[in-house]
Every structure is written in C-alpha cells, then in structure tokens.
C-alpha atoms as a PDB file:
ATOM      1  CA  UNK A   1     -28.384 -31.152 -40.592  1.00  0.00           C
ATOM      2  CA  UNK A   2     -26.316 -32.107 -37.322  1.00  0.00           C
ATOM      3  CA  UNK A   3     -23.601 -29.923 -38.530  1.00  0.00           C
ATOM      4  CA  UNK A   4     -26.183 -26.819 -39.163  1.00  0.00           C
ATOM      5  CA  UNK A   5     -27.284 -28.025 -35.501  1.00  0.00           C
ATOM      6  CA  UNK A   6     -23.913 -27.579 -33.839  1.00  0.00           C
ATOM      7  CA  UNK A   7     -23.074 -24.051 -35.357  1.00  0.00           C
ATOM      8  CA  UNK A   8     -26.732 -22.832 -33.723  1.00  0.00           C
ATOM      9  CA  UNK A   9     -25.908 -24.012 -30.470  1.00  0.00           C
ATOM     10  CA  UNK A  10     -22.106 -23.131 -30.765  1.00  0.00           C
ATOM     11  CA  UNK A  11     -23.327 -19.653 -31.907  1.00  0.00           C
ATOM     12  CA  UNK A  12     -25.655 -19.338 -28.839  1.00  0.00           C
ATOM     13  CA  UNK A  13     -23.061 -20.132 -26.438  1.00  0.00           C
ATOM     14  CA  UNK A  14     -21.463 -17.601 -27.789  1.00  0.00           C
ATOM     15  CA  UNK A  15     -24.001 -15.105 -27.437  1.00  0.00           C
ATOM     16  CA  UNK A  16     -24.459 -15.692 -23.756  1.00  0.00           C
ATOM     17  CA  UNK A  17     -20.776 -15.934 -22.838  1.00  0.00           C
ATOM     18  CA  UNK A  18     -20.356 -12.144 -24.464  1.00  0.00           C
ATOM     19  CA  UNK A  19     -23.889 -11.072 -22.756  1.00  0.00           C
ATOM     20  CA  UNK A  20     -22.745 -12.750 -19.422  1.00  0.00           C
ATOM     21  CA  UNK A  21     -19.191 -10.709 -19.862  1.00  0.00           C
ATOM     22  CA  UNK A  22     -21.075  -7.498 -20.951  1.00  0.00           C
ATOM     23  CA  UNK A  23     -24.305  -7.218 -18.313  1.00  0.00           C
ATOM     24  CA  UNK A  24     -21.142  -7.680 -15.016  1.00  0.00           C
ATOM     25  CA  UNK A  25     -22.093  -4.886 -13.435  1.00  0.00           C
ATOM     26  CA  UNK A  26     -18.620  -3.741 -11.182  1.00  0.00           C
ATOM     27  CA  UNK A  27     -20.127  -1.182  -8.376  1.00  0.00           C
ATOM     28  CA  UNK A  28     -19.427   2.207  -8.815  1.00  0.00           C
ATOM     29  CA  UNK A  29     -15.438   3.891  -8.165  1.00  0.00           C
ATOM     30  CA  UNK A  30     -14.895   6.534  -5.409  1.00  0.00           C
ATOM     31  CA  UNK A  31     -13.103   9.834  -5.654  1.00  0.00           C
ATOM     32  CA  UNK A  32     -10.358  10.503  -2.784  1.00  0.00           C
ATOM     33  CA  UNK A  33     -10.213  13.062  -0.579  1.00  0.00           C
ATOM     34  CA  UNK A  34      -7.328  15.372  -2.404  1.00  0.00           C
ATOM     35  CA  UNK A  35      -7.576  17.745   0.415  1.00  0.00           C
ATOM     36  CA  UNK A  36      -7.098  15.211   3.078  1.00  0.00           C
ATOM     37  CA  UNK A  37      -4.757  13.491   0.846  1.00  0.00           C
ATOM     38  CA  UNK A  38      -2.075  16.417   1.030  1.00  0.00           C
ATOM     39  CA  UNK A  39      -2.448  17.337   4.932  1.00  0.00           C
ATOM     40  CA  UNK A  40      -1.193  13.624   5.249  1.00  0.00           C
ATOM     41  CA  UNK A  41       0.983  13.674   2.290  1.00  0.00           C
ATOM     42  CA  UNK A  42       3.682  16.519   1.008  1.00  0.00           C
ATOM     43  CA  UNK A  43       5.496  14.137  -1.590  1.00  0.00           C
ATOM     44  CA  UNK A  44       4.565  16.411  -4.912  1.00  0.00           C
ATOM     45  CA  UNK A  45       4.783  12.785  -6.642  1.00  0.00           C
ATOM     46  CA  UNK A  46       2.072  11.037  -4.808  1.00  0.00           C
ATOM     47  CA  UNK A  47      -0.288  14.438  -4.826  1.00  0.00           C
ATOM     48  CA  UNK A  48       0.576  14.572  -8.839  1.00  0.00           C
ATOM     49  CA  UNK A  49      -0.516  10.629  -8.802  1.00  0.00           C
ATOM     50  CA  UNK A  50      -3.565  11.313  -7.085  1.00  0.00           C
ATOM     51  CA  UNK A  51      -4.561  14.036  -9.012  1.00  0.00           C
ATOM     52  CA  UNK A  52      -4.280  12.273 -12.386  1.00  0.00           C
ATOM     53  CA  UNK A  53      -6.225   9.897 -11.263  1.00  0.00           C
ATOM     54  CA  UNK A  54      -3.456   6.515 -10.058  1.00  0.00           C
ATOM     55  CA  UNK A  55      -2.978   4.547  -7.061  1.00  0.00           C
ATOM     56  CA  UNK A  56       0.387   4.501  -6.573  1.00  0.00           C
ATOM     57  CA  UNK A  57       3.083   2.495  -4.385  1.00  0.00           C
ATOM     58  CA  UNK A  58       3.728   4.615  -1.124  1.00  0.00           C
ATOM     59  CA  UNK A  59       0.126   5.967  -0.777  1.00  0.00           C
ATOM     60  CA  UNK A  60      -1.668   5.803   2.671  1.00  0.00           C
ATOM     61  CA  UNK A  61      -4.175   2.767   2.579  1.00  0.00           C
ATOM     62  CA  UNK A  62      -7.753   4.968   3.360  1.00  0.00           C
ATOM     63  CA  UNK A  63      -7.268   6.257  -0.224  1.00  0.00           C
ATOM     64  CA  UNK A  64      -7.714   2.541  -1.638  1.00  0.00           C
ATOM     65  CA  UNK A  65     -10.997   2.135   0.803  1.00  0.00           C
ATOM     66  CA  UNK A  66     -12.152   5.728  -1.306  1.00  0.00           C
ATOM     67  CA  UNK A  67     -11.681   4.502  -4.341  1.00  0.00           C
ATOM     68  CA  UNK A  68     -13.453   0.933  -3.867  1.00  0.00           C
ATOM     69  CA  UNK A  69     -16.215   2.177  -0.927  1.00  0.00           C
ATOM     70  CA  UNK A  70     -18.932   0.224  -3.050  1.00  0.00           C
ATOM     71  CA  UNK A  71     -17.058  -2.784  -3.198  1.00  0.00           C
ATOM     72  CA  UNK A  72     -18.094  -5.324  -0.919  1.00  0.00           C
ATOM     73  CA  UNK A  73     -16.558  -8.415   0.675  1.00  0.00           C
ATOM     74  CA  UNK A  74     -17.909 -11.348  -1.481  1.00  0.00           C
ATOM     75  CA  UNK A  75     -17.723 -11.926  -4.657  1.00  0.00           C
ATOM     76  CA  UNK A  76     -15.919  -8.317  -5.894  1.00  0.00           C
ATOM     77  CA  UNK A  77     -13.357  -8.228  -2.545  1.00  0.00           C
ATOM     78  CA  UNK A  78     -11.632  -9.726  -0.218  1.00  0.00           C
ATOM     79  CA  UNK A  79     -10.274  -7.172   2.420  1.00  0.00           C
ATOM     80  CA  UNK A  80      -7.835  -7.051   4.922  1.00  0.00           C
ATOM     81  CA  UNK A  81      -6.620 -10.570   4.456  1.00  0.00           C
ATOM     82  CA  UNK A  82      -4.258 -10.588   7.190  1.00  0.00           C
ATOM     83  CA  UNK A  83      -0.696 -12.419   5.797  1.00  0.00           C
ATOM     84  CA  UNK A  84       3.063 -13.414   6.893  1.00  0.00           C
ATOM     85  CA  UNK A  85       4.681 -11.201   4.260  1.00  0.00           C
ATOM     86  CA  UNK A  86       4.481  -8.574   1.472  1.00  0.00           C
ATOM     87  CA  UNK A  87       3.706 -10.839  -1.975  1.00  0.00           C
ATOM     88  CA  UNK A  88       2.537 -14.071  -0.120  1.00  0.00           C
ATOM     89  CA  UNK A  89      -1.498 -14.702  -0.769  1.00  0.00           C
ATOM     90  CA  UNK A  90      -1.988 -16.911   2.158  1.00  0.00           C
ATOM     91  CA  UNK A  91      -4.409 -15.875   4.969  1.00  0.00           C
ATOM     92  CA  UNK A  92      -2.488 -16.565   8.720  1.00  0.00           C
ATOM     93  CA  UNK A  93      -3.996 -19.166  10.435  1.00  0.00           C
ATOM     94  CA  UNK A  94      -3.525 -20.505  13.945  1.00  0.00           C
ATOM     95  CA  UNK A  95      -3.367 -24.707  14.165  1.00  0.00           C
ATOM     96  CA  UNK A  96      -4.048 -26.098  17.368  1.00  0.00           C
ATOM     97  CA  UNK A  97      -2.950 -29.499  18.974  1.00  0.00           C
ATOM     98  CA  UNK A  98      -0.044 -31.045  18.812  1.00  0.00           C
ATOM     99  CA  UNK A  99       2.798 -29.096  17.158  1.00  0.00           C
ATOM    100  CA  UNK A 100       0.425 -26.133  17.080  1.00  0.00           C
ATOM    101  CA  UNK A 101       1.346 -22.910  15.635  1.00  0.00           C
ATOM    102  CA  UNK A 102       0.538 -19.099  16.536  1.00  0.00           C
ATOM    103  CA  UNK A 103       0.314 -15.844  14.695  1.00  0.00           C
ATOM    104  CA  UNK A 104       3.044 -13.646  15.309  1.00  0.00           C
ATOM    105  CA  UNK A 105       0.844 -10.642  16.771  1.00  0.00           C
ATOM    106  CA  UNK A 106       3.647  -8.136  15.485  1.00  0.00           C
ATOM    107  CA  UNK A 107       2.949  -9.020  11.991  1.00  0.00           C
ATOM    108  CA  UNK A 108       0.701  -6.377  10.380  1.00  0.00           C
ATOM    109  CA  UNK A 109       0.420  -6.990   6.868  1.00  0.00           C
ATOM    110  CA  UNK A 110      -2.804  -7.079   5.213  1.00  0.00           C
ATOM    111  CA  UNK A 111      -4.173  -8.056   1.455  1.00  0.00           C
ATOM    112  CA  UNK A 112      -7.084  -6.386  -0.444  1.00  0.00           C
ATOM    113  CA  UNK A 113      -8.097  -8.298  -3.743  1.00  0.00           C
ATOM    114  CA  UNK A 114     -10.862  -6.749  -6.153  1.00  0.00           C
ATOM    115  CA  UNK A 115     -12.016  -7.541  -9.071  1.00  0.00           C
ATOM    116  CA  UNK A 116     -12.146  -5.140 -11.806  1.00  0.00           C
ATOM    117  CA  UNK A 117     -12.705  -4.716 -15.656  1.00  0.00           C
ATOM    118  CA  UNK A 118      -9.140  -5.082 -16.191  1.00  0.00           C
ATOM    119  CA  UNK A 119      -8.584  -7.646 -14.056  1.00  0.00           C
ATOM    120  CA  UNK A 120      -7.935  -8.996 -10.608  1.00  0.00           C
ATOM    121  CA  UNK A 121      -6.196  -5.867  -8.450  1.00  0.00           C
ATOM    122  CA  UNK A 122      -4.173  -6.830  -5.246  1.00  0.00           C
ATOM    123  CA  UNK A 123      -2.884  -4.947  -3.196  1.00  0.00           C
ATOM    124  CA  UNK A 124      -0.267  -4.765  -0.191  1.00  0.00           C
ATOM    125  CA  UNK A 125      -0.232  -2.473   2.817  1.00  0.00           C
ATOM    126  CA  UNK A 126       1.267  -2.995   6.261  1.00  0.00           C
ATOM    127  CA  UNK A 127       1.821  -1.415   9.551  1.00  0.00           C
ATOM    128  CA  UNK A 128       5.236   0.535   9.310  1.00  0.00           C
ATOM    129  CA  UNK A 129       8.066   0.386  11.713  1.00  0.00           C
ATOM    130  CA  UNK A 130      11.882   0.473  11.281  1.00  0.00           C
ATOM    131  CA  UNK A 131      12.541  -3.380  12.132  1.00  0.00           C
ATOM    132  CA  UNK A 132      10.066  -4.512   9.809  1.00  0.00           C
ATOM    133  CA  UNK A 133      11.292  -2.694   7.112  1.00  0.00           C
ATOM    134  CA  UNK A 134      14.768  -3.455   7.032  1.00  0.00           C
ATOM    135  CA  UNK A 135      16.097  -0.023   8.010  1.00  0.00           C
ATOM    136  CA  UNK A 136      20.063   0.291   8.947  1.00  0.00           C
ATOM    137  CA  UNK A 137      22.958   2.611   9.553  1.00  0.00           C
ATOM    138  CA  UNK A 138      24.264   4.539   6.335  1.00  0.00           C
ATOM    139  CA  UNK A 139      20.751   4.241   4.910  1.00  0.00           C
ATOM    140  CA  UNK A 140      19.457   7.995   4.108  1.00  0.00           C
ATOM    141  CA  UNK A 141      16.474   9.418   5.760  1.00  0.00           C
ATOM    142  CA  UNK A 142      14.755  12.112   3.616  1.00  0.00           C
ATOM    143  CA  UNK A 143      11.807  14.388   5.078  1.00  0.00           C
ATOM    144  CA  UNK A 144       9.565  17.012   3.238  1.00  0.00           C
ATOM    145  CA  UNK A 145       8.718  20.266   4.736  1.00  0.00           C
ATOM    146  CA  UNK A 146       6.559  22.310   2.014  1.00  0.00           C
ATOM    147  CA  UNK A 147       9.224  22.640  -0.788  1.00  0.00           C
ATOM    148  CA  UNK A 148      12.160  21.849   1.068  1.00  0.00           C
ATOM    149  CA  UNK A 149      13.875  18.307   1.727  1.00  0.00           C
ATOM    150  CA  UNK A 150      16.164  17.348   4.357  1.00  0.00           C
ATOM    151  CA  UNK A 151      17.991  14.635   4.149  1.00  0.00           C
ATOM    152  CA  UNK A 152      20.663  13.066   6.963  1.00  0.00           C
ATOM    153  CA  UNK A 153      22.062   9.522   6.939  1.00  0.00           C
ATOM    154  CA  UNK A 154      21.088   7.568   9.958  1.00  0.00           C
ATOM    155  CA  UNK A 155      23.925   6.713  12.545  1.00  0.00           C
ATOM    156  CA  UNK A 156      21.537   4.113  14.165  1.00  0.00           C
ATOM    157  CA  UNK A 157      18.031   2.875  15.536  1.00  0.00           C
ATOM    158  CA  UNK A 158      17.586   3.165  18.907  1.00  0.00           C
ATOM    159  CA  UNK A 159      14.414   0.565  18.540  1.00  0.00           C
ATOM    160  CA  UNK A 160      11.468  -0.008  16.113  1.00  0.00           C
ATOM    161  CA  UNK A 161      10.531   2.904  16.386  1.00  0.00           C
ATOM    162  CA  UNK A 162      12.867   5.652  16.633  1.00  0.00           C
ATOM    163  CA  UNK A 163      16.287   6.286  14.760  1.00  0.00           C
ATOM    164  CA  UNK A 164      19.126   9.170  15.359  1.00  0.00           C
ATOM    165  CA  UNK A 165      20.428  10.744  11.859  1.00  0.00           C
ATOM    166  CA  UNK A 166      24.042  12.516  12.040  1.00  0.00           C
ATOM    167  CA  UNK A 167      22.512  15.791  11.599  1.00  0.00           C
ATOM    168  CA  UNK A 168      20.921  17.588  13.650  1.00  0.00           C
ATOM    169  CA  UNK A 169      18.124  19.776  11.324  1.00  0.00           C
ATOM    170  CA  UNK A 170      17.150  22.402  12.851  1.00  0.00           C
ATOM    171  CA  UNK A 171      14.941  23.706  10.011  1.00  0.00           C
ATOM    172  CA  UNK A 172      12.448  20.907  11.027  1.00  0.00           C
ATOM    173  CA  UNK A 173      10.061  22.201  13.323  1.00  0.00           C
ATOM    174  CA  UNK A 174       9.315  19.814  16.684  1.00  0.00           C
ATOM    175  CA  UNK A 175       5.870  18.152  17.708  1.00  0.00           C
ATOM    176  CA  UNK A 176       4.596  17.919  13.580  1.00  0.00           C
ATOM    177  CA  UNK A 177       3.549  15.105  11.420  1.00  0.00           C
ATOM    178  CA  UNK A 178       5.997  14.938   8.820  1.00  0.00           C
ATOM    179  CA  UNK A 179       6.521  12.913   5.408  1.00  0.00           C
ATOM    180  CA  UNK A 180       9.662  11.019   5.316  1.00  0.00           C
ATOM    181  CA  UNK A 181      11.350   8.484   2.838  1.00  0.00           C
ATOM    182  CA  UNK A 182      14.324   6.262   3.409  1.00  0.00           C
ATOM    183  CA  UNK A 183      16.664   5.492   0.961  1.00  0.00           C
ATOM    184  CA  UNK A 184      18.436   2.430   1.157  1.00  0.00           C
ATOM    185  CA  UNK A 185      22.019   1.792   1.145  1.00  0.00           C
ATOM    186  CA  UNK A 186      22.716  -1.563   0.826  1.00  0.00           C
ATOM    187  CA  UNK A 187      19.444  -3.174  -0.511  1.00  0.00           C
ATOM    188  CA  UNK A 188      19.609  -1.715  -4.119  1.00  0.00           C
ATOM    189  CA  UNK A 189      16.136  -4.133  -4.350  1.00  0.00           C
ATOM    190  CA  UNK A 190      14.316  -2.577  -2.023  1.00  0.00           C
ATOM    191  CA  UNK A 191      11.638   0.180  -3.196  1.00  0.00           C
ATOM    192  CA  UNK A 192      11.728   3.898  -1.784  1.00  0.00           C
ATOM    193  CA  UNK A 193       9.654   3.265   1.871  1.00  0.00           C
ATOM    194  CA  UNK A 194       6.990   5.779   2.938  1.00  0.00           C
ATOM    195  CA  UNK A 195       6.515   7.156   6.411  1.00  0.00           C
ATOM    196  CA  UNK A 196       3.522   8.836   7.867  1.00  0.00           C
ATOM    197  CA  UNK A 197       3.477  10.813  11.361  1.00  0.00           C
ATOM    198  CA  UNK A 198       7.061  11.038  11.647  1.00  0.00           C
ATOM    199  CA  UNK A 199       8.326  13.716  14.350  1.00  0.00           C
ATOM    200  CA  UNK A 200      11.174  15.493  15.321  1.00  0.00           C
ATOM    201  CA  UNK A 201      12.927  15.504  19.077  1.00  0.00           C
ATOM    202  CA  UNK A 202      14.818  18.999  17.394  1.00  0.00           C
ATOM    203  CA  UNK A 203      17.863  17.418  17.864  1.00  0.00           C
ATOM    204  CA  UNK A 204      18.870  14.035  15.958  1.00  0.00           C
ATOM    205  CA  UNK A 205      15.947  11.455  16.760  1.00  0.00           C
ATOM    206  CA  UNK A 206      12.975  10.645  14.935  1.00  0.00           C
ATOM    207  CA  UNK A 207      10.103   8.502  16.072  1.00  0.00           C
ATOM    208  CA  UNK A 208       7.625   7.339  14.262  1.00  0.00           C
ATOM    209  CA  UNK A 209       3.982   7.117  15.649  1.00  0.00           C
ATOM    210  CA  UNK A 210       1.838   4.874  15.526  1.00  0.00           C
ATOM    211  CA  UNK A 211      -0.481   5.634  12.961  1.00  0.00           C
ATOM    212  CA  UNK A 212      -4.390   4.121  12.606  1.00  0.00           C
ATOM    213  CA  UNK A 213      -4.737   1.399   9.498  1.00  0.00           C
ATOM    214  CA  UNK A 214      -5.962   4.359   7.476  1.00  0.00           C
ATOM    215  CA  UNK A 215      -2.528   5.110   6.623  1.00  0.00           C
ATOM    216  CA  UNK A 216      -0.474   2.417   6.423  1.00  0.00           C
ATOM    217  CA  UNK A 217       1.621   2.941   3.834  1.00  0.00           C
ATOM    218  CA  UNK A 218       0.753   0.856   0.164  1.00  0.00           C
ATOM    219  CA  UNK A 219       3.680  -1.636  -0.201  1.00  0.00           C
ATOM    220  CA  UNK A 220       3.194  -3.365  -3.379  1.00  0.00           C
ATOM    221  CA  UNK A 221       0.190  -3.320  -6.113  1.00  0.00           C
ATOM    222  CA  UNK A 222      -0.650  -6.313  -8.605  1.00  0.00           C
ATOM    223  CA  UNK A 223      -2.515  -6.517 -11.614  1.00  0.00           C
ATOM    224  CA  UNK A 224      -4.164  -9.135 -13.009  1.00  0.00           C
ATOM    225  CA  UNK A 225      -0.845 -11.159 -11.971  1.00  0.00           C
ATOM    226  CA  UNK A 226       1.930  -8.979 -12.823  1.00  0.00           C
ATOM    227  CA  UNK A 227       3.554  -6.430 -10.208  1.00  0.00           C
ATOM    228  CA  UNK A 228       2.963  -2.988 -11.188  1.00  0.00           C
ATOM    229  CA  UNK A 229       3.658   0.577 -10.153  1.00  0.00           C
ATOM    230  CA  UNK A 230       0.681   1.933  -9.974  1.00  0.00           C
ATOM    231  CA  UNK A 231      -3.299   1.768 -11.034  1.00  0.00           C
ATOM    232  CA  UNK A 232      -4.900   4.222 -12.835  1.00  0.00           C
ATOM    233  CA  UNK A 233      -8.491   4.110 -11.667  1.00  0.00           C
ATOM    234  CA  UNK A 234     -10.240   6.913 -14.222  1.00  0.00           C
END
C-alpha cells in the first residue's frame, strides 16, 4: 500500500513539473528592421545573417532590443548590466569608505541576459574605440563601399579615435558612414572587430564617431553557458 502510495505522488510530481515546464509562457520575438539594418550595415555576411533569421557576432546592438522588445527586466532579462570586461558577469559597483573604489567612466561594456526556450542567452556589446580594442600598427583596416573593399594596413593611431593607414584611398568618398573591419596582426585570438560610422579625411585618417548605444557593435554571444557564434532566433 505505501509503495502504491509513493508511485501516485511520485507520478504527480511529475505531472506538474512537465505542466510547470510546458504552460512558461516566453513573450513574443521581434522582427528587425532589414532595411535599417543595411543603411547601417554593408557586410553581405551580417545582412545574409539577418536575413536567415541569426544574431550574429559583429551586429549593431538595437537589432538585439528588436528581437527581445517584449522582454522585460525581471524575471525574463536583465539589460544593460554595465561590467569591467567582455566575458566577466559582474555588475560594476562603486565601494565607498576607506579604500574605496570608482568606476572607470571610460568603460562601456554592457551585459543583456534572457531567458529563452533553449536556454539562458547572454550577450556582450560595448562602446567601440581603437584603445579599447587593442588596435596597433601592421594590423589591416578593411572598409566596404557597396561591392568593393578597401583594405590598407595602419601605420599608426593618432588617439582613440582616429588612425592613419599607408594608403591613401581615394575611391572612398569623404563625410560618409562607412563599415569597416580590422584584422589583426599579432593577436591571432582576437575575433574580426566591427566598426560603425567610420569616415574618411580623403587622405590617410579615419575617425571613428561616436555612435549612440544602438549600435554598439555585439562582442561576444553565450548560450546556455557555452560561447557561440551566433543565435538563430526563428
């Protein structure tokens, strides 16, 4: 009798732990802008992403607001969690008193956690400049211009926000935004880096402007704890 007893209740556990898991309701997924998405964005490989559906490493960050617009902070998100570097969970705090600490107010990197049906989605996105990301002489600066790419290596950065490339490309008109990648040299680790609102002097210096949150650049996505390329959301 006690053992008939404990297979009813184990059984009705059951029950409710696969009800609980099928009623979760996750609010409904957005569909980006694909005509905004390429007057920011020329890179064929990020509009091909886009169109089949994937967020992808290197997109601008509004396209991730898009996509999750019904989420809400609480129990589904947890957005902009402001952080000291790319893969570090841990929200910057300041500590006052003795021995007290400050956040660096150059450091722009920001979190976005979401739960989803196939499992807990992070993701990375931070303010560019070429400091913060590493940039140095010999590395390769690439920019699209409809189906061409020109590519120069740069002789030098002239300060966070502006580098001179050997070349002078004249095929690049002046006073445009412009996609860009850099290719990197000596850090073999380092992913390709995306640039938005890049211009040209028409000579050998490009500066990169300041660009709104919106489209900071996606550094790094995670998947229910394992780094991955991209997310297919459909």
């Amino acid at each position: 009798m006690k053992m008939l007893k404990s297979v009813i209740i184990g059984f009705i556990i059951l029950l409710f732990l696969m009800l609980s898991g099928c009623i979760t309701k996750y609010p409904v997924l957005g569909q980006p802008d694909m005509r905004r998405f390429t007057n920011i964005v020329t890179s064929t490989a990020l509009q091909d992403s886009l169109q089949a559906g994937k967020l992808t490493v290197g997109m601008p960050y509004y396209v991730v607001r898009e996509i999750f617009n019904e989420w809400k902070r609480g129990k589904m998100a947890d957005i902009g969690r402001d952080i000291a570097s790319i893969g570090s969970r841990q929200r910057l705090r300041e500590v006052e008193g003795f021995g007290r600490g400050h956040v660096d107010p150059d450091i722009k990197i920001y979190l976005d956690e979401y739960k989803t049906r196939e499992g807990k989605l992070i993701i990375w996105y931070q303010f560019p400049d070429f400091y913060r990301m590493d940039v140095s002489v010999d590395d390769i600066l690439c920019v699209f211009l409809e189906d061409t790419v020109c590519c120069s290596t740069i002789m030098c950065l002239k300060d966070r926000d502006t580098l001179c490339v050997e070349d002078s490309l004249s095929i690049i008109p002046q006073d445009q935004d412009l996609y860009g990648e850099i290719y990197y040299e000596d850090h073999n680790h380092r992913d390709t880096t995306y640039w938005y609102k890049l211009r040209y002097d028409g000579k050998t210096y490009f500066y990169l402007d300041p660009p709104s949150f919106i489209i900071y650049p996606i550094e790094q996505i995670e998947l229910d704890g394992k780094r991955v390329s991209s997310y297919k959301w459909r």
